[in-house]
C-alpha atoms as a PDB file:
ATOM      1  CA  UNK A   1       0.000   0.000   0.000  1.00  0.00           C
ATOM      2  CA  UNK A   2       1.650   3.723  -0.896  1.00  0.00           C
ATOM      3  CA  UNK A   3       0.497   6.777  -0.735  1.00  0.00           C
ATOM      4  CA  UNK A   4       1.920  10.202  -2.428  1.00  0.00           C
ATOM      5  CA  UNK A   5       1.260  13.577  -0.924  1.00  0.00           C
ATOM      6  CA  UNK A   6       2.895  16.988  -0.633  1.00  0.00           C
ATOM      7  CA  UNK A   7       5.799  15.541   1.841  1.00  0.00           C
ATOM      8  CA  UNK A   8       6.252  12.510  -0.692  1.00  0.00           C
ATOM      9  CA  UNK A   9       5.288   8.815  -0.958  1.00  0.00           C
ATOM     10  CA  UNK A  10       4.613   6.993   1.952  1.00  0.00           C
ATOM     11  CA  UNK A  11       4.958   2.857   1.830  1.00  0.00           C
ATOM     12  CA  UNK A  12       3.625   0.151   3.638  1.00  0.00           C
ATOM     13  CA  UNK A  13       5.492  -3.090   3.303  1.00  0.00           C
ATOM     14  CA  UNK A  14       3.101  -6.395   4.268  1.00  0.00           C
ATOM     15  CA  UNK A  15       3.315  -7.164   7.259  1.00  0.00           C
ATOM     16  CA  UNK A  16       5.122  -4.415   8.436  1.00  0.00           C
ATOM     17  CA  UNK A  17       3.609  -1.777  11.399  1.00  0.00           C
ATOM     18  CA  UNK A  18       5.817   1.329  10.351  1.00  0.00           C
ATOM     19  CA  UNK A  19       5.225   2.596   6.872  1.00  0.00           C
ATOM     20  CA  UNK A  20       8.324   3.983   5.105  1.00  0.00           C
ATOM     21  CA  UNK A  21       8.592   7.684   4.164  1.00  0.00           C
ATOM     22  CA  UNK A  22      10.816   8.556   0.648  1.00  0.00           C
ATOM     23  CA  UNK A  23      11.566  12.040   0.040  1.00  0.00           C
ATOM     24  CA  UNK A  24      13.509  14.207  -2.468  1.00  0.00           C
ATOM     25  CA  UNK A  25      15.075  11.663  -4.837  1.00  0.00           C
ATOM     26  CA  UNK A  26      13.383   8.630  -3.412  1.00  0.00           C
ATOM     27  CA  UNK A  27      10.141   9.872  -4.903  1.00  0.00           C
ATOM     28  CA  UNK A  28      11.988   9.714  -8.137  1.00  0.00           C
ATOM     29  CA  UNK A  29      12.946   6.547  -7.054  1.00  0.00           C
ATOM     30  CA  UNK A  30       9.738   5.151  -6.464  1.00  0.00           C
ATOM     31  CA  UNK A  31       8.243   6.674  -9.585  1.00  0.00           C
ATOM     32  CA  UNK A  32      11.144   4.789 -11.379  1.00  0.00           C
ATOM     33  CA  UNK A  33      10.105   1.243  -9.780  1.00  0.00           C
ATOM     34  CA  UNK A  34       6.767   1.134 -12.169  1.00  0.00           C
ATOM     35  CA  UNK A  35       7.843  -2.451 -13.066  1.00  0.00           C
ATOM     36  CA  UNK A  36      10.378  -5.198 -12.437  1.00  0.00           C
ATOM     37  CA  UNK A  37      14.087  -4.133 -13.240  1.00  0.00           C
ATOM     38  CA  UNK A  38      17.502  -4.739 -12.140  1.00  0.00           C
ATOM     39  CA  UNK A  39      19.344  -2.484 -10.300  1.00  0.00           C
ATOM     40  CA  UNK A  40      21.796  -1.620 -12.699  1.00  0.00           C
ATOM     41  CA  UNK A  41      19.155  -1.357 -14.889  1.00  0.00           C
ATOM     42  CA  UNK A  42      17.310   1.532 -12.249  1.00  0.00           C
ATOM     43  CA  UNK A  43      20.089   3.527 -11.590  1.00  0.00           C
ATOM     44  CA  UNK A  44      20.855   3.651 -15.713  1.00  0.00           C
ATOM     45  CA  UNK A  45      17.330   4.293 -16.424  1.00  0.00           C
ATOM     46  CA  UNK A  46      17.648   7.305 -13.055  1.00  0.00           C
ATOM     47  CA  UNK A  47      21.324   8.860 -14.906  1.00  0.00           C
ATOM     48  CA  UNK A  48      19.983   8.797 -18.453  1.00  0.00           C
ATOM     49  CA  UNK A  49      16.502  11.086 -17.356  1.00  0.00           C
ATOM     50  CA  UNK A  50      18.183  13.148 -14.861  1.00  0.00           C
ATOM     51  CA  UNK A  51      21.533  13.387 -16.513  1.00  0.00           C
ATOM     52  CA  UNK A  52      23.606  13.228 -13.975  1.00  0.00           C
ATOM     53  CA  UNK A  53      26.217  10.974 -12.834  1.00  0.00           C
ATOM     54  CA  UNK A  54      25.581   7.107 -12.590  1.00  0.00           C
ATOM     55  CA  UNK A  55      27.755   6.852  -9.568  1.00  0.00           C
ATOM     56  CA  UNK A  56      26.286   9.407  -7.716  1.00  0.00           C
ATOM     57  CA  UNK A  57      23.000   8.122  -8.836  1.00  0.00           C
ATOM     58  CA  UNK A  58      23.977   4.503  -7.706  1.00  0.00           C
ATOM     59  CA  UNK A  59      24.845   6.050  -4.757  1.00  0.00           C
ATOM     60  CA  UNK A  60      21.454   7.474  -3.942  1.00  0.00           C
ATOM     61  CA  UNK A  61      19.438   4.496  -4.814  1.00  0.00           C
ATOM     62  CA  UNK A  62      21.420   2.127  -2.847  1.00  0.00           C
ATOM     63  CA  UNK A  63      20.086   2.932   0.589  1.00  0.00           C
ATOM     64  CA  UNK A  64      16.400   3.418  -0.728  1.00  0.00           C
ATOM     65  CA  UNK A  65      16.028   0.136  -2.668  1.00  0.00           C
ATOM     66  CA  UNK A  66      17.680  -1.400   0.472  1.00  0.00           C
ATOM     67  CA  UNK A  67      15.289   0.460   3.052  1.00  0.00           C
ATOM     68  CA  UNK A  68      12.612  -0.996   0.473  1.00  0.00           C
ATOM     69  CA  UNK A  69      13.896  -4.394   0.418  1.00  0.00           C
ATOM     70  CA  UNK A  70      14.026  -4.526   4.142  1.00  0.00           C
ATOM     71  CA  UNK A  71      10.590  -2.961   4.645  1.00  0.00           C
ATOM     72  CA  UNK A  72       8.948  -5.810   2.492  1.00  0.00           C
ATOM     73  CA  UNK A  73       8.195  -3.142  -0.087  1.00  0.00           C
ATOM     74  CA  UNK A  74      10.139  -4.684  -2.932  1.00  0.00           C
ATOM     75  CA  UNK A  75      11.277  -8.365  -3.546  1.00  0.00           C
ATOM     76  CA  UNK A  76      14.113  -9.511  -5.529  1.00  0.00           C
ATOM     77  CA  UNK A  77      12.959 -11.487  -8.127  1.00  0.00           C
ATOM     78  CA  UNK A  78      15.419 -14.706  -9.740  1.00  0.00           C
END
């Protein structure tokens, strides 16, 4: 369950009691998880729209795909 307002999204992983707030660039983050991707394939998509750098972008989506991961938000998929 997520909801977006002013301050951002807000996430609910299953299970979960505390819902996860993203902010600034994890908004874009979220908006960029509209369907199943690899990581490497995120933080490309991120660089390419933003133009910026892919290691600062890696860097930014690191800790918010993790949060994510550990907030039973998103699952890694084999």
């Amino acid at each position: 369950m997520w909801r977006r307002g002013d301050f951002g999204v807000v996430v609910l992983g299953e299970g979960r009691p505390e819902p996860l707030t993203l902010a600034g660039t994890g908004v874009a983050i979220w908006d960029a998880l509209d369907r199943p991707q690899r990581r490497r394939d995120l933080v490309d998509r991120l660089a390419a729209e933003f133009g910026a750098d892919r290691a600062l972008v890696a860097a930014d989506v690191a800790p918010v795909v993790d949060d994510l991961l550990r907030g039973g938000v998103l699952e890694v998929v084999t």
